[in-house]
Protein backbone atom coordinates (compact mmCIF):
# COMPACT_ATOMS: atom_id res chain seq x y z
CA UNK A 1 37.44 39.80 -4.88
CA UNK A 2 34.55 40.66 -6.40
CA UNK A 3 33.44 37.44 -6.91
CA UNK A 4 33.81 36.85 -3.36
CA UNK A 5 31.87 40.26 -2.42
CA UNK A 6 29.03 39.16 -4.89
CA UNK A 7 28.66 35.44 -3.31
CA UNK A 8 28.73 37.10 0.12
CA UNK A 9 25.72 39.65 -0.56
CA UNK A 10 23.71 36.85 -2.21
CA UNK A 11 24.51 34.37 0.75
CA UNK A 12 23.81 37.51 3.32
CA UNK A 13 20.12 38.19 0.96
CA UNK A 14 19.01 35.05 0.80
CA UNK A 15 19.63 34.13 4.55
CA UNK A 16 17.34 37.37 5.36
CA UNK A 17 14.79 35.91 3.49
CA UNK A 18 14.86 32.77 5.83
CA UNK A 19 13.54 35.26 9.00
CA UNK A 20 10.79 37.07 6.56
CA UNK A 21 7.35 35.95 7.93
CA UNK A 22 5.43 33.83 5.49
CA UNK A 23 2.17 35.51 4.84
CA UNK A 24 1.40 33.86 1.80
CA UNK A 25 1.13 30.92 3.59
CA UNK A 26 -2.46 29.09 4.31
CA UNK A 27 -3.07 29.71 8.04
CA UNK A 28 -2.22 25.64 9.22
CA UNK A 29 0.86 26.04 7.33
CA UNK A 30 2.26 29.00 9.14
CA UNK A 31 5.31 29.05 11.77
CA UNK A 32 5.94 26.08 9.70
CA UNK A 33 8.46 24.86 7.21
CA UNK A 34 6.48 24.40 3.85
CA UNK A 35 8.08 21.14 2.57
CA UNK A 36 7.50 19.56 5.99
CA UNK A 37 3.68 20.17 5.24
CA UNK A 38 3.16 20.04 1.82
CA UNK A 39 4.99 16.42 1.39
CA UNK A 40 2.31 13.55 1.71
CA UNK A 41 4.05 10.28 2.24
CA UNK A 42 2.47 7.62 0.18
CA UNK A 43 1.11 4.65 1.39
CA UNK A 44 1.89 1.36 -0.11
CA UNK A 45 -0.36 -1.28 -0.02
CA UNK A 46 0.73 -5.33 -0.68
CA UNK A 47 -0.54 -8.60 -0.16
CA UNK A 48 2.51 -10.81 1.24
CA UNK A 49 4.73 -7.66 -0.18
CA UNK A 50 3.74 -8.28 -3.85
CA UNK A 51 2.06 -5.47 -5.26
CA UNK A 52 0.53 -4.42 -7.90
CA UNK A 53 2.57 -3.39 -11.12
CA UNK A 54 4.66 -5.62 -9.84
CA UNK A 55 7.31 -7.62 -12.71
CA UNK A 56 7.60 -11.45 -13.12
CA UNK A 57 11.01 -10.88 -12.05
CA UNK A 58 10.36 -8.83 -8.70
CA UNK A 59 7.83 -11.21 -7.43
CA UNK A 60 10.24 -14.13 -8.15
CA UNK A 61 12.50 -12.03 -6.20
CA UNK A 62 10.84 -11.66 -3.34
CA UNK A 63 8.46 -15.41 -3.44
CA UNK A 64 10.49 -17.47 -5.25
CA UNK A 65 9.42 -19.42 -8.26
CA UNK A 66 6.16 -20.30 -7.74
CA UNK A 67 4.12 -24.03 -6.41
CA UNK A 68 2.28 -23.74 -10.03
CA UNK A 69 1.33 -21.96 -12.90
CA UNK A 70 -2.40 -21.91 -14.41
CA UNK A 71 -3.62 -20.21 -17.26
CA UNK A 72 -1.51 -20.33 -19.27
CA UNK A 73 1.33 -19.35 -16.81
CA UNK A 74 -0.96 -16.10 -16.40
CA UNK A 75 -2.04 -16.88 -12.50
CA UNK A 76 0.67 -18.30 -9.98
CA UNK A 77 -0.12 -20.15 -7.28
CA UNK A 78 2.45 -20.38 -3.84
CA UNK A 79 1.92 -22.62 -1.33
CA UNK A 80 3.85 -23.18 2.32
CA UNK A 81 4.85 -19.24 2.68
CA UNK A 82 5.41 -18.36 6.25
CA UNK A 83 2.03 -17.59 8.35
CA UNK A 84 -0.43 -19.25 5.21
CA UNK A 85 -2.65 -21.84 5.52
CA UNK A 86 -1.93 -25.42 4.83
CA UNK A 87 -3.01 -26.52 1.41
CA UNK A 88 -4.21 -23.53 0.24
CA UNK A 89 -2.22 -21.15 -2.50
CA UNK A 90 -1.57 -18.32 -0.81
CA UNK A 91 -0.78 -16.12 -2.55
CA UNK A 92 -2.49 -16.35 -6.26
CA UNK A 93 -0.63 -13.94 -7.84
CA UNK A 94 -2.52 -12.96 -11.81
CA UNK A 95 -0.65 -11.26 -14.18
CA UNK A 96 -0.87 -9.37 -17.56
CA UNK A 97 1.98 -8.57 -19.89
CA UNK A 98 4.10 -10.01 -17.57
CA UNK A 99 2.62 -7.17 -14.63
CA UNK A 100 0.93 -8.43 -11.48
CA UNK A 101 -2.91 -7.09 -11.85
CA UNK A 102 -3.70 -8.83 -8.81
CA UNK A 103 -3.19 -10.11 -5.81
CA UNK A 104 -5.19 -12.74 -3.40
CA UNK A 105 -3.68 -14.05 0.07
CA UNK A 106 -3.70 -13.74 3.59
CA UNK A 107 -1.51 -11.22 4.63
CA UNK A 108 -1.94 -7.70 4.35
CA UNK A 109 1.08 -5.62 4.49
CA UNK A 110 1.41 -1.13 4.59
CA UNK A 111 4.66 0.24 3.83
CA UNK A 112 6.03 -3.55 4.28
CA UNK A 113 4.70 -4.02 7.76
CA UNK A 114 2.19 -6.94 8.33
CA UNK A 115 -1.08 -4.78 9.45
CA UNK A 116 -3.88 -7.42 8.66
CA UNK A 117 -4.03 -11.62 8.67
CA UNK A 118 -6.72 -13.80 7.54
CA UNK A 119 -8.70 -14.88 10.70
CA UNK A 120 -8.14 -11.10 12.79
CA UNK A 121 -11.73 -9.58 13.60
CA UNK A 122 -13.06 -7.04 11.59
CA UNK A 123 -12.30 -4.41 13.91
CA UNK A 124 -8.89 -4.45 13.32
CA UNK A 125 -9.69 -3.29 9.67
CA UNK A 126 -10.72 0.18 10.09
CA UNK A 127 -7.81 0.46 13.11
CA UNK A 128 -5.31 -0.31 10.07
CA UNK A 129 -6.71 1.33 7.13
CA UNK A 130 -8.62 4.03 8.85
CA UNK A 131 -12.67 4.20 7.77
CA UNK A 132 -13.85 2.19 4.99
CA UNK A 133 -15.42 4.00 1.84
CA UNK A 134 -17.69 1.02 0.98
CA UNK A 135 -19.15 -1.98 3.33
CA UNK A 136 -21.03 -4.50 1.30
CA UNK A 137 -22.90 -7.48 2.43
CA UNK A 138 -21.61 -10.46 0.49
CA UNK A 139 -24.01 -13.33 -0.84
CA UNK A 140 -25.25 -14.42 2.59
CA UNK A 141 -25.50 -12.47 6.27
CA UNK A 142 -22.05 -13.85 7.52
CA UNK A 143 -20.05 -12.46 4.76
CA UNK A 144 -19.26 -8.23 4.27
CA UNK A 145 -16.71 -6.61 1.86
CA UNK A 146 -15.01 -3.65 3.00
CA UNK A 147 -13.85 -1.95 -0.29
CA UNK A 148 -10.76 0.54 -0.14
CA UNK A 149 -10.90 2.63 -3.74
CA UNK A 150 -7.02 3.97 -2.79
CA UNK A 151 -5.84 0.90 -1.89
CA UNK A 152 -7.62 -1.45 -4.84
CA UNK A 153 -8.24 -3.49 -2.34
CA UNK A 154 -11.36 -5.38 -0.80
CA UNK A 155 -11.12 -7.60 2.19
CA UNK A 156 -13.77 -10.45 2.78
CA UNK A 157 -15.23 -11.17 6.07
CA UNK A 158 -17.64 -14.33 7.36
CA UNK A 159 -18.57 -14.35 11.04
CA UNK A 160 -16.40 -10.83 11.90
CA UNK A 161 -13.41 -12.53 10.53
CA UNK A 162 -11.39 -11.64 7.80
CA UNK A 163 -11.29 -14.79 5.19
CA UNK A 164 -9.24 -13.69 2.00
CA UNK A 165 -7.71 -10.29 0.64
CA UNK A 166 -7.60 -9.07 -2.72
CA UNK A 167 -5.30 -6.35 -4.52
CA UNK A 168 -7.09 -5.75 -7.79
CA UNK A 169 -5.70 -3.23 -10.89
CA UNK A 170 -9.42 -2.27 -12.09
């Protein structure tokens, strides 16, 4: 019984404590559950959904074993993957201790969704990845690299279309 009475008290205490206003709060967190706020879902960035970090194993999973290997096995090449271009590896996939340090292809996935192709305008880059921390201008006028730090990730342009996409560890 008194087991009972103590759950019931600290059931009864702690629900009071739900309706207690939450002044310690920051003002745009108020009237506002605190995990709700607080959690910042994390955006994952992939180039045909291999990323980087990525095991031999997982990309195998997901590609299949690869057209080729160069250097030494180090750099995979894949060739006829849905939406690529003909002839062309896509993706080249490098890796390092047996962990994919970087990524080069067409395709341009967030949280697994296709947001980017090669050959969409370069408007639809900011629309997808929201406003670009660096713009370069590549080696001639036609070409510009828009460099995302959070993403590793630049994307090459000539003529206002986007030519290649690369996930890089640095």
């Amino acid at each position: 019984m008194k087991k009972a009475i103590f759950y019931l008290s600290s059931a009864l205490a702690f629900g009071s404590l739900l309706f207690l206003p939450c002044h310690a709060q920051t003002p745009q967190y108020q009237n506002s559950a605190p995990a709700a706020k607080m959690v910042k879902r994390q955006t994952v960035c992939s180039i045909h959904n291999i990323r980087l970090g990525m095991s031999e194993n997982e990309v195998e999973d997901i590609l299949g074993s690869p057209c080729y290997k160069s250097g030494r096995d180090t750099v995979w090449h894949y060739r006829h993957i849905f939406n690529t271009s003909e002839g062309k590896s896509d993706p080249q996939i490098k890796f390092a201790d047996g962990r994919v340090i970087s990524v080069i292809g067409s395709a341009l996935n967030l949280n697994g969704h296709t947001v980017l192709m090669d050959h969409d305008d370069e408007q639809r880059i900011q629309k997808a990845l929201g406003p670009c921390p660096e713009i370069r201008k590549g080696a001639n006028n036609k070409l510009t690299i828009y460099v995302y730090y959070q993403y590793h990730l630049e994307i090459v342009t000539k003529n206002q279309k986007i030519e290649v996409m690369n996930l890089e560890a640095k």
